[in-house]
PDB file of N, CA and C in Angstrom:
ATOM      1  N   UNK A   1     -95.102 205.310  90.006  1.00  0.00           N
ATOM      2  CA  UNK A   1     -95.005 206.513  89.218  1.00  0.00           C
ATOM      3  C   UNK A   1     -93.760 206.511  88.335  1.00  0.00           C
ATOM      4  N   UNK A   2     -92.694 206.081  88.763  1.00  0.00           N
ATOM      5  CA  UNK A   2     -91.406 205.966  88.184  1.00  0.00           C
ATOM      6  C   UNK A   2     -91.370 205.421  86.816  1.00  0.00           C
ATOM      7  N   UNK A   3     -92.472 204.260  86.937  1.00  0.00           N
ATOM      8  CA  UNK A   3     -92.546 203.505  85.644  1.00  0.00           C
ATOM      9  C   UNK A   3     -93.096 204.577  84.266  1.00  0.00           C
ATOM     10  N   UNK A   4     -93.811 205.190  84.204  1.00  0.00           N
ATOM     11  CA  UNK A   4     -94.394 205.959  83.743  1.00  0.00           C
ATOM     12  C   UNK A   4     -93.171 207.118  82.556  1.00  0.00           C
ATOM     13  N   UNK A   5     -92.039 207.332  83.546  1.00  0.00           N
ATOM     14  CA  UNK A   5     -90.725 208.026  82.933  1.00  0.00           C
ATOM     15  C   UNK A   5     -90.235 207.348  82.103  1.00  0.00           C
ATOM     16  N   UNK A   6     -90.255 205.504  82.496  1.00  0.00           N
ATOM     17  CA  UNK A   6     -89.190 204.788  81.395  1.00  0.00           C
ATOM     18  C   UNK A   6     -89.324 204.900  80.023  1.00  0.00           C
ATOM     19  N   UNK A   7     -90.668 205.362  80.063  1.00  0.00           N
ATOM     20  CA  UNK A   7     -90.995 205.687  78.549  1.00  0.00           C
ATOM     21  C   UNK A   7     -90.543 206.872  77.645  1.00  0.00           C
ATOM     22  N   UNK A   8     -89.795 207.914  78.662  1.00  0.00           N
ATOM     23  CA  UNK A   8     -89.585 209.437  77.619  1.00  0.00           C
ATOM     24  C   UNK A   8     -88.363 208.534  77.157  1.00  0.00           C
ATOM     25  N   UNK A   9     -87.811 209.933  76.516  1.00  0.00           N
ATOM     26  CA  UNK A   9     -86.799 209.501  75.439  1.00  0.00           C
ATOM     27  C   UNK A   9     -86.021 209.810  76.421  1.00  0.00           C
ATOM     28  N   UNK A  10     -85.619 210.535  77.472  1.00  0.00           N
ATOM     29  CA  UNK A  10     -84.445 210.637  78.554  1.00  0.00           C
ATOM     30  C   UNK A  10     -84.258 209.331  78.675  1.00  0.00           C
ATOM     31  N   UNK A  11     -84.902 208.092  79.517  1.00  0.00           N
ATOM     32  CA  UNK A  11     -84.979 207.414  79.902  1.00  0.00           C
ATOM     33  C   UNK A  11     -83.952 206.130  79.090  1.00  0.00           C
ATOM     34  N   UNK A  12     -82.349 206.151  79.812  1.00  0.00           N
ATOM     35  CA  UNK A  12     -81.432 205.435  79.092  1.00  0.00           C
ATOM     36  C   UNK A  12     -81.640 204.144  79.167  1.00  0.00           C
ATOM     37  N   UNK A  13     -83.110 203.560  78.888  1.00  0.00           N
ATOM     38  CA  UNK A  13     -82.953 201.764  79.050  1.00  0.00           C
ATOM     39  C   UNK A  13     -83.156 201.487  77.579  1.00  0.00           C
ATOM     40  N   UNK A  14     -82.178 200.302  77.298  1.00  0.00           N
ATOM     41  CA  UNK A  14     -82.262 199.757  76.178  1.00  0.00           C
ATOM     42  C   UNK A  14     -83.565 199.659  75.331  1.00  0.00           C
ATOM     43  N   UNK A  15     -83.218 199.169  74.197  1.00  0.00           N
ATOM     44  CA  UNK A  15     -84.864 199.343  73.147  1.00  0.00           C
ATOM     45  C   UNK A  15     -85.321 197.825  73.550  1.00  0.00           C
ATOM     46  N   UNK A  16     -84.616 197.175  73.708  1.00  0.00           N
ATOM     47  CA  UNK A  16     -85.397 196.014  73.796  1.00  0.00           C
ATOM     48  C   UNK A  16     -86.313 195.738  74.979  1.00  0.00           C
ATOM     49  N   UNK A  17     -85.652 196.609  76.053  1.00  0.00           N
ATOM     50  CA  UNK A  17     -86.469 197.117  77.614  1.00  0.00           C
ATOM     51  C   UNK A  17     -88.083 198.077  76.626  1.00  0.00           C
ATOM     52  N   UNK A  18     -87.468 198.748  76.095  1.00  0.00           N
ATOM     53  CA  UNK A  18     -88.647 199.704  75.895  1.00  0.00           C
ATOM     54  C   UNK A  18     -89.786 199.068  75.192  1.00  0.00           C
ATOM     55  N   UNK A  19     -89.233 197.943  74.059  1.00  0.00           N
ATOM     56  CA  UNK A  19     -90.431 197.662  73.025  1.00  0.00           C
ATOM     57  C   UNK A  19     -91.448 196.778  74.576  1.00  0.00           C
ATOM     58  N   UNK A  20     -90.367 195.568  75.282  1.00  0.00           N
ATOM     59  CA  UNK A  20     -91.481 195.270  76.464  1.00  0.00           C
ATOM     60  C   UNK A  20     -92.479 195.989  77.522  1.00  0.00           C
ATOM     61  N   UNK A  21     -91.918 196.990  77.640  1.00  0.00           N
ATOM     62  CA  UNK A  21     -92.850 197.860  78.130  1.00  0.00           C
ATOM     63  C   UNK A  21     -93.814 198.530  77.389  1.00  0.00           C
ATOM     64  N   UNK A  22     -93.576 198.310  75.892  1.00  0.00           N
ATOM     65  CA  UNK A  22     -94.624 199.046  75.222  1.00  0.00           C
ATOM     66  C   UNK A  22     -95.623 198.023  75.082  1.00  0.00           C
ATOM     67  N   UNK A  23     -95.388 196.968  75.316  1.00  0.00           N
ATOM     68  CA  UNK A  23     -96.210 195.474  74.772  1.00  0.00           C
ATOM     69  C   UNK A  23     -97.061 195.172  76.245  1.00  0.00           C
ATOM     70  N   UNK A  24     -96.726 195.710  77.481  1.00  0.00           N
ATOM     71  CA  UNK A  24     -97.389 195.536  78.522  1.00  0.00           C
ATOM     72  C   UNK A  24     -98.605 195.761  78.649  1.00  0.00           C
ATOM     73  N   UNK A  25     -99.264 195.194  79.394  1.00  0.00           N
ATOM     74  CA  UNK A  25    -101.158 194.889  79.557  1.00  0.00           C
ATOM     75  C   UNK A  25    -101.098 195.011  81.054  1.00  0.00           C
ATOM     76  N   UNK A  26    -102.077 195.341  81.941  1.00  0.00           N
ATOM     77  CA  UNK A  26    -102.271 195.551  83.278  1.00  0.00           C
ATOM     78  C   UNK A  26    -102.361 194.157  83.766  1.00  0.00           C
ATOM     79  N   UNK A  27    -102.060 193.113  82.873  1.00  0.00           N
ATOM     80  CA  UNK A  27    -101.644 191.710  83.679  1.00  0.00           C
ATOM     81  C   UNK A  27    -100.311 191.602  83.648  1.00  0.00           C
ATOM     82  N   UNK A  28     -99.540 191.891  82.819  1.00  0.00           N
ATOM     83  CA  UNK A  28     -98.309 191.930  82.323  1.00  0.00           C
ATOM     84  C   UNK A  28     -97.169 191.604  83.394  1.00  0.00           C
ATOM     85  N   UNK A  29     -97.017 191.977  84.384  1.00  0.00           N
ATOM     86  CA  UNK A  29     -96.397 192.227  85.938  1.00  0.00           C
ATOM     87  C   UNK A  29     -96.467 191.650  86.777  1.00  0.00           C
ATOM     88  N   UNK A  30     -95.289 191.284  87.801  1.00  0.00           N
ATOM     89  CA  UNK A  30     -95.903 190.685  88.823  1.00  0.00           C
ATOM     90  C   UNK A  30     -94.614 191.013  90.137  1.00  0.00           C
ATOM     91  N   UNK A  31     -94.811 190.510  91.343  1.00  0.00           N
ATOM     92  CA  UNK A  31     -93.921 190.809  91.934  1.00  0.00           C
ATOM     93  C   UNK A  31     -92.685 189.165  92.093  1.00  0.00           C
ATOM     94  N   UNK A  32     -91.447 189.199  92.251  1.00  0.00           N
ATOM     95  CA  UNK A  32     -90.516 188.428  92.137  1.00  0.00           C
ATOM     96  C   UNK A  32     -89.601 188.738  92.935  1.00  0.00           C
ATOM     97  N   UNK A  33     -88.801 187.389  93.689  1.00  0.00           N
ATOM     98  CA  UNK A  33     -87.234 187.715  94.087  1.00  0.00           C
ATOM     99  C   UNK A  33     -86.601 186.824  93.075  1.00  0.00           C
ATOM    100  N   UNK A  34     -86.729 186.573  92.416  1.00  0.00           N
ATOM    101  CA  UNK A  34     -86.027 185.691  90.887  1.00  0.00           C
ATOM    102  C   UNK A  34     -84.556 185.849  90.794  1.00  0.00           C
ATOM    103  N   UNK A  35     -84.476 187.612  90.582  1.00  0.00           N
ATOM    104  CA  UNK A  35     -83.309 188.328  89.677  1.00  0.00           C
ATOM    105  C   UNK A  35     -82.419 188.836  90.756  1.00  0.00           C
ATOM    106  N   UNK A  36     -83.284 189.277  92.485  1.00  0.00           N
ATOM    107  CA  UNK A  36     -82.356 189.502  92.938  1.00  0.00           C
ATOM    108  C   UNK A  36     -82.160 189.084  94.472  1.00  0.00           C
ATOM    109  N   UNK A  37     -83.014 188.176  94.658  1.00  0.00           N
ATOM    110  CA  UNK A  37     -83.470 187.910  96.448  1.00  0.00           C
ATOM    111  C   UNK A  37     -84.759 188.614  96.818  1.00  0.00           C
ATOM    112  N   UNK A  38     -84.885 190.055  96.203  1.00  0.00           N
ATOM    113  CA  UNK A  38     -85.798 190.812  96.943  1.00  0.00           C
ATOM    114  C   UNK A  38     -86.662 190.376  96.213  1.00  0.00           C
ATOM    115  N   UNK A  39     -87.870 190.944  96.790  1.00  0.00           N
ATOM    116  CA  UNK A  39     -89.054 191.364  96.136  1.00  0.00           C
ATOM    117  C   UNK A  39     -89.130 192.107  95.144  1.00  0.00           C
ATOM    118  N   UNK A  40     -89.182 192.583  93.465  1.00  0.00           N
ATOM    119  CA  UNK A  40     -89.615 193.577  93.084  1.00  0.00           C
ATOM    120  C   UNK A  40     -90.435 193.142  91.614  1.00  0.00           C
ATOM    121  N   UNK A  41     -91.163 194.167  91.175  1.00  0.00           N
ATOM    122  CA  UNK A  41     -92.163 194.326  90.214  1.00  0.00           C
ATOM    123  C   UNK A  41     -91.138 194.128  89.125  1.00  0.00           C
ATOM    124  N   UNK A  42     -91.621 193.380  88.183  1.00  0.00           N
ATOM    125  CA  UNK A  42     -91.139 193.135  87.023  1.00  0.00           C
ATOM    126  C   UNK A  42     -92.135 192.256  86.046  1.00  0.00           C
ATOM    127  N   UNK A  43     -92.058 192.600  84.635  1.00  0.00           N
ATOM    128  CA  UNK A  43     -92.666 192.202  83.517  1.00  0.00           C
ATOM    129  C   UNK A  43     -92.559 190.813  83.270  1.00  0.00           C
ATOM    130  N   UNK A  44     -93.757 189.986  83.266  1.00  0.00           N
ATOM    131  CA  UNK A  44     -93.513 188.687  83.499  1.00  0.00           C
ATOM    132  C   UNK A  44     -92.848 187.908  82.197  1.00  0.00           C
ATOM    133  N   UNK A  45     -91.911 187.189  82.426  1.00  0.00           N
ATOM    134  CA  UNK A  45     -91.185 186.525  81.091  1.00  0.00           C
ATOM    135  C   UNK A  45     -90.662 185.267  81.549  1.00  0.00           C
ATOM    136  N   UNK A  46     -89.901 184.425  80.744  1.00  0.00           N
ATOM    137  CA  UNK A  46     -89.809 182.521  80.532  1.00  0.00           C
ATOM    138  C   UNK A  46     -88.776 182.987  82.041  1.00  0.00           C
ATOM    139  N   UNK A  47     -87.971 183.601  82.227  1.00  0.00           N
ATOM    140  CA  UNK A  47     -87.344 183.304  83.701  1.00  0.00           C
ATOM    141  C   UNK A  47     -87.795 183.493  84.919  1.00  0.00           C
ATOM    142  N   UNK A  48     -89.085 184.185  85.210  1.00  0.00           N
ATOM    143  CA  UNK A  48     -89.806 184.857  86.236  1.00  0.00           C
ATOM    144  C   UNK A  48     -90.868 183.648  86.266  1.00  0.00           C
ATOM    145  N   UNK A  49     -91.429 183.444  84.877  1.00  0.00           N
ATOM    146  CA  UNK A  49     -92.425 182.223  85.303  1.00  0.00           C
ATOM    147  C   UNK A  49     -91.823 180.802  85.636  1.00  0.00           C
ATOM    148  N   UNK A  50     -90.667 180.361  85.340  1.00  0.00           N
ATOM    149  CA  UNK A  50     -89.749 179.181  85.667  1.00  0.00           C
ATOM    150  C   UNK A  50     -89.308 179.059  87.058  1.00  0.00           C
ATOM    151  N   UNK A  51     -88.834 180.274  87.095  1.00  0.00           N
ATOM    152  CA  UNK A  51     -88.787 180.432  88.516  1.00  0.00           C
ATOM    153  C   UNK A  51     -89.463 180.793  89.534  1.00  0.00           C
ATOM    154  N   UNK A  52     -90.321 180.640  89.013  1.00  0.00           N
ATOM    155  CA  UNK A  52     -91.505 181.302  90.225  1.00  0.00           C
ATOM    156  C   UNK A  52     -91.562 180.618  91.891  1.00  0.00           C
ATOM    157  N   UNK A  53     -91.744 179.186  91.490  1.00  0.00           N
ATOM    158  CA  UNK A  53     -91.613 178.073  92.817  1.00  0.00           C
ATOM    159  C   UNK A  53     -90.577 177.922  93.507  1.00  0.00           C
ATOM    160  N   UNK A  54     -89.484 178.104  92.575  1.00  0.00           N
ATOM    161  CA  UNK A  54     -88.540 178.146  93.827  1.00  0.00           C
ATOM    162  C   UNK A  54     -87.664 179.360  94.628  1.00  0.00           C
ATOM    163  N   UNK A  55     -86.839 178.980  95.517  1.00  0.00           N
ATOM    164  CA  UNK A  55     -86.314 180.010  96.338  1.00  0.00           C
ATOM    165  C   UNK A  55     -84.621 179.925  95.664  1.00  0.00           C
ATOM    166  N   UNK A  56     -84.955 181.481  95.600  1.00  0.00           N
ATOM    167  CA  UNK A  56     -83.378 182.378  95.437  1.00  0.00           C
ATOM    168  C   UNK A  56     -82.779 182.552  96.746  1.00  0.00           C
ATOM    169  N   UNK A  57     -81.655 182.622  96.351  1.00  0.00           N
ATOM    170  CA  UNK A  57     -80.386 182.693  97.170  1.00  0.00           C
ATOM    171  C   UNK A  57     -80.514 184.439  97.716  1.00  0.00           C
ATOM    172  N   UNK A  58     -80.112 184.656  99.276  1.00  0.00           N
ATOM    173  CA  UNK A  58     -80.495 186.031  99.812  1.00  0.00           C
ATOM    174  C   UNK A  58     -79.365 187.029  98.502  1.00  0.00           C
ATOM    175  N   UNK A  59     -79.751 187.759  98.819  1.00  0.00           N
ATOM    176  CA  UNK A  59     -79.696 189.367  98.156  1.00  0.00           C
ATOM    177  C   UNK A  59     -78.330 189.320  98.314  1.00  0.00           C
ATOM    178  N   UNK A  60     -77.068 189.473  97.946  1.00  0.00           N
ATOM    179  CA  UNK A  60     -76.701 189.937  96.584  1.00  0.00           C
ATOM    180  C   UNK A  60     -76.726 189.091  96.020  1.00  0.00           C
ATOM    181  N   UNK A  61     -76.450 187.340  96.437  1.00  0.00           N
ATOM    182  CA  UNK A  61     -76.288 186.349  95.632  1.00  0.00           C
ATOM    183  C   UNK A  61     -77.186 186.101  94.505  1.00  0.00           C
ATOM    184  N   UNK A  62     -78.526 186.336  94.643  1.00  0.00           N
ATOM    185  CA  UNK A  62     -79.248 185.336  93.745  1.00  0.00           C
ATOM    186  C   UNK A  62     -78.750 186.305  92.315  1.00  0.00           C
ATOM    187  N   UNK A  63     -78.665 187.662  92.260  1.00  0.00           N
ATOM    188  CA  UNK A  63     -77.981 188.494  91.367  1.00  0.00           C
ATOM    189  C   UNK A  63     -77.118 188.436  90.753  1.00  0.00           C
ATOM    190  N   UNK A  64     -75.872 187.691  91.414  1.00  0.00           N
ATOM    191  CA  UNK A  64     -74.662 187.254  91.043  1.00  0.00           C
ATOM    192  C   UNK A  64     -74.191 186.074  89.945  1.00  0.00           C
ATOM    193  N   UNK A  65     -75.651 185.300  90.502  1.00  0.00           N
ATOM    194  CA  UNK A  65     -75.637 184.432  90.124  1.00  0.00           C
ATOM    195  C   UNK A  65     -76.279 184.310  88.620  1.00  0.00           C
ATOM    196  N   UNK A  66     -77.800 184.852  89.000  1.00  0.00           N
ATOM    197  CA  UNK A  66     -78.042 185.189  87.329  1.00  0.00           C
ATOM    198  C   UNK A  66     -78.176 186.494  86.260  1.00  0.00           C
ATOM    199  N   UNK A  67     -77.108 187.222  86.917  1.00  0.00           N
ATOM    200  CA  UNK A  67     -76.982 187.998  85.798  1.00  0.00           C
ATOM    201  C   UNK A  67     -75.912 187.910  84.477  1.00  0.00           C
ATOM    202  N   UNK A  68     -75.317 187.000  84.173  1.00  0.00           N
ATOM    203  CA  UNK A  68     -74.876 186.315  83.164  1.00  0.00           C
ATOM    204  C   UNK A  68     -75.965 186.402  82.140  1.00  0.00           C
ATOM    205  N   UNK A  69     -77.074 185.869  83.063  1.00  0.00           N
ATOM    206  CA  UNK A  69     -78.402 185.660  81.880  1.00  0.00           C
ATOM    207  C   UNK A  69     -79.061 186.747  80.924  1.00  0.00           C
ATOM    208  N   UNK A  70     -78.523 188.045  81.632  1.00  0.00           N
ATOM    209  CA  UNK A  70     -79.156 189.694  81.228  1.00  0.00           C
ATOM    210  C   UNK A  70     -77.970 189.909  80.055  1.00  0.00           C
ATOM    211  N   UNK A  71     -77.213 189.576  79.914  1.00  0.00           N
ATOM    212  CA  UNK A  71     -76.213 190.123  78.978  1.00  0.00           C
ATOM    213  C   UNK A  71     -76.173 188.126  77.620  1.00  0.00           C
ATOM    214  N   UNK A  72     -77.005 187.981  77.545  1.00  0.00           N
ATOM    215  CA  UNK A  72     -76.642 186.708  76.360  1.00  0.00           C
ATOM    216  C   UNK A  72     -76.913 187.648  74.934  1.00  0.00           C
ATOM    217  N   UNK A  73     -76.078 186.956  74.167  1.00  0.00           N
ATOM    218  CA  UNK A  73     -76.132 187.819  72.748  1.00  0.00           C
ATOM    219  C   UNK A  73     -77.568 187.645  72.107  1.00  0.00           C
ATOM    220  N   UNK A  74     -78.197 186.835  72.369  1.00  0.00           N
ATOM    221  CA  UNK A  74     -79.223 186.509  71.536  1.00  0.00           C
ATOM    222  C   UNK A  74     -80.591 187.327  71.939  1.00  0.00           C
ATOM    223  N   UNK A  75     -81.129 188.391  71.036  1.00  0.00           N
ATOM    224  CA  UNK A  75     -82.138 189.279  71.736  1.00  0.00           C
ATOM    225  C   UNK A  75     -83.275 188.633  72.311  1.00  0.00           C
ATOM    226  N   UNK A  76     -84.012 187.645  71.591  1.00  0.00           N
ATOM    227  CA  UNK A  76     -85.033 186.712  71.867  1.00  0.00           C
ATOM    228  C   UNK A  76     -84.758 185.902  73.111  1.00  0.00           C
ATOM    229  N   UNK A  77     -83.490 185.746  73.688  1.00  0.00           N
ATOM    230  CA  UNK A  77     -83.472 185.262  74.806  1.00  0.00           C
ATOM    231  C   UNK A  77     -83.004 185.596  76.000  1.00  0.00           C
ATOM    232  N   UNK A  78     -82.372 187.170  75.588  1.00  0.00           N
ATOM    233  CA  UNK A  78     -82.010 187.823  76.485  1.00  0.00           C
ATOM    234  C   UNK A  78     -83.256 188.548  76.988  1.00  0.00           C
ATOM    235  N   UNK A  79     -84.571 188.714  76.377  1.00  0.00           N
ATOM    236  CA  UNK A  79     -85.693 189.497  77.072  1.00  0.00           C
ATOM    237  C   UNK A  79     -86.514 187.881  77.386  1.00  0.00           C
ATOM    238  N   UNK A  80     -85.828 187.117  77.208  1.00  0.00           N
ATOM    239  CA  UNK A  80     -86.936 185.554  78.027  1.00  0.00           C
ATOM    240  C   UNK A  80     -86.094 185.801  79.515  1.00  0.00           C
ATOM    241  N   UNK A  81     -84.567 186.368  79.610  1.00  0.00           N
ATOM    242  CA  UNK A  81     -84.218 186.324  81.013  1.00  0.00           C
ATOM    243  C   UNK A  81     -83.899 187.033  81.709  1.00  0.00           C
ATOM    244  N   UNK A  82     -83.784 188.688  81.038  1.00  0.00           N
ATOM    245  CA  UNK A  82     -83.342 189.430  81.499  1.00  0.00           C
ATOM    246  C   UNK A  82     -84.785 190.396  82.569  1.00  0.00           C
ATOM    247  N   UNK A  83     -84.185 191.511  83.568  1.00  0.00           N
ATOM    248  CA  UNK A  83     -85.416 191.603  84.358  1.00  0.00           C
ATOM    249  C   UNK A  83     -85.639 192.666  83.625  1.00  0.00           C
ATOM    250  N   UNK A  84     -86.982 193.054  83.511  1.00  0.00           N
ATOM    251  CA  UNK A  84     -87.668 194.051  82.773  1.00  0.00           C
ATOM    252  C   UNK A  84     -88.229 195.195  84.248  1.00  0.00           C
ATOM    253  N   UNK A  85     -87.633 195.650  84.453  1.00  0.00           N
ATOM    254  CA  UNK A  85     -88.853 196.515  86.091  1.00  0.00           C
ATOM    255  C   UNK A  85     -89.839 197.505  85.626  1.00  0.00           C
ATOM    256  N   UNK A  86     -90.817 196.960  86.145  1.00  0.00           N
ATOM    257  CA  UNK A  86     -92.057 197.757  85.408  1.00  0.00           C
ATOM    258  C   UNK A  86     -93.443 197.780  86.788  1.00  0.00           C
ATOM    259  N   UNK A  87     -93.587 198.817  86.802  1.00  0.00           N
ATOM    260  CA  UNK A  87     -95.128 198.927  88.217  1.00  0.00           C
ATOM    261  C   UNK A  87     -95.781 198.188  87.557  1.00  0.00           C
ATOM    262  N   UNK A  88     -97.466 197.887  88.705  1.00  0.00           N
ATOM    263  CA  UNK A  88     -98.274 197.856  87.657  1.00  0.00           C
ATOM    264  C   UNK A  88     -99.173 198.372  86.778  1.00  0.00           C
ATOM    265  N   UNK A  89     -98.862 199.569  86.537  1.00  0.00           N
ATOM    266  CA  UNK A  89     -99.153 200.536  85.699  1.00  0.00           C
ATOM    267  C   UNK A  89     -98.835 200.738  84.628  1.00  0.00           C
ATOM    268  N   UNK A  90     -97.812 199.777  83.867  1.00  0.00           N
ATOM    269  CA  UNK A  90     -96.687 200.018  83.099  1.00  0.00           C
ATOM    270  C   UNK A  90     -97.287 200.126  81.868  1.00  0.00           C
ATOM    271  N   UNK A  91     -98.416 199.933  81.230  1.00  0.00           N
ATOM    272  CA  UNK A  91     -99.119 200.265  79.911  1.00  0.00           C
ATOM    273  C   UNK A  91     -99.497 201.691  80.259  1.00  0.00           C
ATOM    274  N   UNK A  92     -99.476 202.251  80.996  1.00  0.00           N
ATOM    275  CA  UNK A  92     -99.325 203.786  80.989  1.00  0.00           C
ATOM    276  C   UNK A  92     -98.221 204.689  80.550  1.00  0.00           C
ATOM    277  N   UNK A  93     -97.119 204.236  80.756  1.00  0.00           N
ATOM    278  CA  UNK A  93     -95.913 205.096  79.715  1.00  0.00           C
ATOM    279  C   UNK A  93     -96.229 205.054  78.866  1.00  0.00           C
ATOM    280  N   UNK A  94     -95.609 206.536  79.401  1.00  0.00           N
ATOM    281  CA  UNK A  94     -95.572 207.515  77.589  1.00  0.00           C
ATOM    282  C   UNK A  94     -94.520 207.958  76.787  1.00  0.00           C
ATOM    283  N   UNK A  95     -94.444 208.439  75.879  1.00  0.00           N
ATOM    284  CA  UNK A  95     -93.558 208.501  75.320  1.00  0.00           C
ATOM    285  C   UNK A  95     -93.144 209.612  74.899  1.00  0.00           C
ATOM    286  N   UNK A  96     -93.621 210.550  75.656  1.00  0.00           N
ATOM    287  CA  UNK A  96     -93.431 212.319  75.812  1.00  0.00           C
ATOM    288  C   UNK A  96     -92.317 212.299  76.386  1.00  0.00           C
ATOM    289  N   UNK A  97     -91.784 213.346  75.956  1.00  0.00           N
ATOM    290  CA  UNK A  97     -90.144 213.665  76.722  1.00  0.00           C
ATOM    291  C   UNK A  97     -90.974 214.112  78.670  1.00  0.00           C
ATOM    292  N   UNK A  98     -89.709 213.591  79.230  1.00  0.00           N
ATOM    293  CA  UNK A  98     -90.402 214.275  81.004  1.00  0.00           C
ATOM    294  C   UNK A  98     -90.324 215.254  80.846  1.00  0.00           C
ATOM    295  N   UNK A  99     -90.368 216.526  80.538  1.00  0.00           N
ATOM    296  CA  UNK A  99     -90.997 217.864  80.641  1.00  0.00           C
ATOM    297  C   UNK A  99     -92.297 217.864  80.275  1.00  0.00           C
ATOM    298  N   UNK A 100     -92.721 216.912  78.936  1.00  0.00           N
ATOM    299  CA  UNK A 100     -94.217 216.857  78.897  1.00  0.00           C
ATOM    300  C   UNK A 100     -94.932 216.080  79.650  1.00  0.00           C
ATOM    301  N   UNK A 101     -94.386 215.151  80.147  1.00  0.00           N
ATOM    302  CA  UNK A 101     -95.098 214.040  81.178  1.00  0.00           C
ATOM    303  C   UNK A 101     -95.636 214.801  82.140  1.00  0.00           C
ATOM    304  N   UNK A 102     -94.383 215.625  82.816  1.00  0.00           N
ATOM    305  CA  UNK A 102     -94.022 216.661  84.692  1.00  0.00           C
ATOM    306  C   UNK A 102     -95.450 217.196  84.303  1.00  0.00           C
ATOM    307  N   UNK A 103     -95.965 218.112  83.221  1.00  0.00           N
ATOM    308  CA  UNK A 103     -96.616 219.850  82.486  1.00  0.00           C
ATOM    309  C   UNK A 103     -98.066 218.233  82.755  1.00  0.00           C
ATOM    310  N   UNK A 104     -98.042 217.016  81.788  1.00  0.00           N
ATOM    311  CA  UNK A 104     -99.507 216.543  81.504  1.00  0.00           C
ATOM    312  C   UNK A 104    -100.396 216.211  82.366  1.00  0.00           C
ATOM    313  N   UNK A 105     -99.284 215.159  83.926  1.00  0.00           N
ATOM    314  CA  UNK A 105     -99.540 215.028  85.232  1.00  0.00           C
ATOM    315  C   UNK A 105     -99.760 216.337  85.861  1.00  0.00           C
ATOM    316  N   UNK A 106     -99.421 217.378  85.884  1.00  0.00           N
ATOM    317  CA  UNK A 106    -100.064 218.198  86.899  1.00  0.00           C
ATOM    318  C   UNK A 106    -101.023 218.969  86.544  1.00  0.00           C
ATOM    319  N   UNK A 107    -101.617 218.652  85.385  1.00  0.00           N
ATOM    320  CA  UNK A 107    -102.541 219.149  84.581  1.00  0.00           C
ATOM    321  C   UNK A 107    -104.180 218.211  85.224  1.00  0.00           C
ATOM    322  N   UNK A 108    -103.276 216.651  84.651  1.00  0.00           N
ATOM    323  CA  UNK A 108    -104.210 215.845  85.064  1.00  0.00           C
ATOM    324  C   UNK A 108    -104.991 216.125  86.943  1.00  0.00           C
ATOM    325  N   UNK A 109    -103.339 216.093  87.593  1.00  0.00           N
ATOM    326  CA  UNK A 109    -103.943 216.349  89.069  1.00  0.00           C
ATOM    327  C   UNK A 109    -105.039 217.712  89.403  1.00  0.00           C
ATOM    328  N   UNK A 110    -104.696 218.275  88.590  1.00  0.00           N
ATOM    329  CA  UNK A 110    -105.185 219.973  89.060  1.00  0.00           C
ATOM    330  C   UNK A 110    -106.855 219.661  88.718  1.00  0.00           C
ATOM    331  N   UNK A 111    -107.000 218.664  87.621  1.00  0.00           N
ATOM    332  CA  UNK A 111    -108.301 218.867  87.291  1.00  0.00           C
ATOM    333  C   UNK A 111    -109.048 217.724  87.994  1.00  0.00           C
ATOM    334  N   UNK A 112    -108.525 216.846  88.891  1.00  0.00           N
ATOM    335  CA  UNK A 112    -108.951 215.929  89.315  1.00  0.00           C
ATOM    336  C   UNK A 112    -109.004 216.459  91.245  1.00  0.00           C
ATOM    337  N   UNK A 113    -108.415 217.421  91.625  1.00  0.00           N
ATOM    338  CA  UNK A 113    -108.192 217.964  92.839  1.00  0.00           C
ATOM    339  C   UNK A 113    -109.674 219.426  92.518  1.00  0.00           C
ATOM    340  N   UNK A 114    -109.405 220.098  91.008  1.00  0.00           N
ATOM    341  CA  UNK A 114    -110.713 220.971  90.892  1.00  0.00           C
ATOM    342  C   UNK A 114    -111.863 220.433  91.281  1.00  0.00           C
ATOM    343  N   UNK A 115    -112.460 219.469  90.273  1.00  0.00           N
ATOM    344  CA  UNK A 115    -113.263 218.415  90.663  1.00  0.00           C
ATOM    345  C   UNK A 115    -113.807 217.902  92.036  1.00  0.00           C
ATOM    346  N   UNK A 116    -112.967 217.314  92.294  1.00  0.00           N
ATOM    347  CA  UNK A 116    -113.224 217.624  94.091  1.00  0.00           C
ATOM    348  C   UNK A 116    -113.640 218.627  95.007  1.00  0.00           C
ATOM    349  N   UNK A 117    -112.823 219.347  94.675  1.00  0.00           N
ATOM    350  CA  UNK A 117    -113.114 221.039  95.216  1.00  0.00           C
ATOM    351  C   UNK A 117    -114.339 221.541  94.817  1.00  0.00           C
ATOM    352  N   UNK A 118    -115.456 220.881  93.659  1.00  0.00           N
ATOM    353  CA  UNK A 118    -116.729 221.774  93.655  1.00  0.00           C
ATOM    354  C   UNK A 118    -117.643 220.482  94.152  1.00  0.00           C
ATOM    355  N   UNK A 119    -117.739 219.410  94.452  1.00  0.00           N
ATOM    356  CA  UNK A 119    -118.644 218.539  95.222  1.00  0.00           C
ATOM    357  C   UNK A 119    -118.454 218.550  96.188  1.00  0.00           C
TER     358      UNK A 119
END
């Protein structure tokens, strides 16, 4: 659900975070310990697929180690390495401020819980 927010304009992640999430497809994602030891969902790119086979260093290290790679000057290669976190839902953000997101979701639920309620 979280993913869904990165898209208002509150949402302080860089533009170059945002245009990838706008470019996302329901294949787009996958799960990784790449960026930090753990497990987590992120937008698949040249460092997630490179690294896919092998094993990271436990949690805080493997972080330590490549986050050098999230800050390179060059934009084209800072989104080949930097982590993008995205569900897999992430072609669903929107780009409504969260007050319209909070008002559209409980709109959506109410009519999907009505629905129910008459079958």
């Amino acid at each position: 659900m979280s993913t869904a927010f990165l898209g208002c304009p509150e949402a302080g992640i860089p533009p170059l975070y945002r245009t990838q999430l706008q470019a996302a497809t329901d294949e787009s994602t996958e799960l990784t310990r790449a960026y930090t030891g753990r497990p987590a969902r992120a937008i698949r790119n040249r460092f997630v697929e490179e690294m896919a086979d092998s094993d990271p260093l436990e949690f805080p290290l493997q972080a330590s180690l490549v986050s050098p790679l999230w800050r390179l000057p060059n934009e084209a290669e800072r989104v080949a390495f930097m982590p993008i976190w995205a569900g897999q839902a992430a072609p669903l953000a929107s780009d409504l401020p969260a007050a319209q997101l909070i008002a559209k979701l409980v709109a959506e639920a109410q009519a999907v819980m009505g629905q129910r309620g008459s079958t």
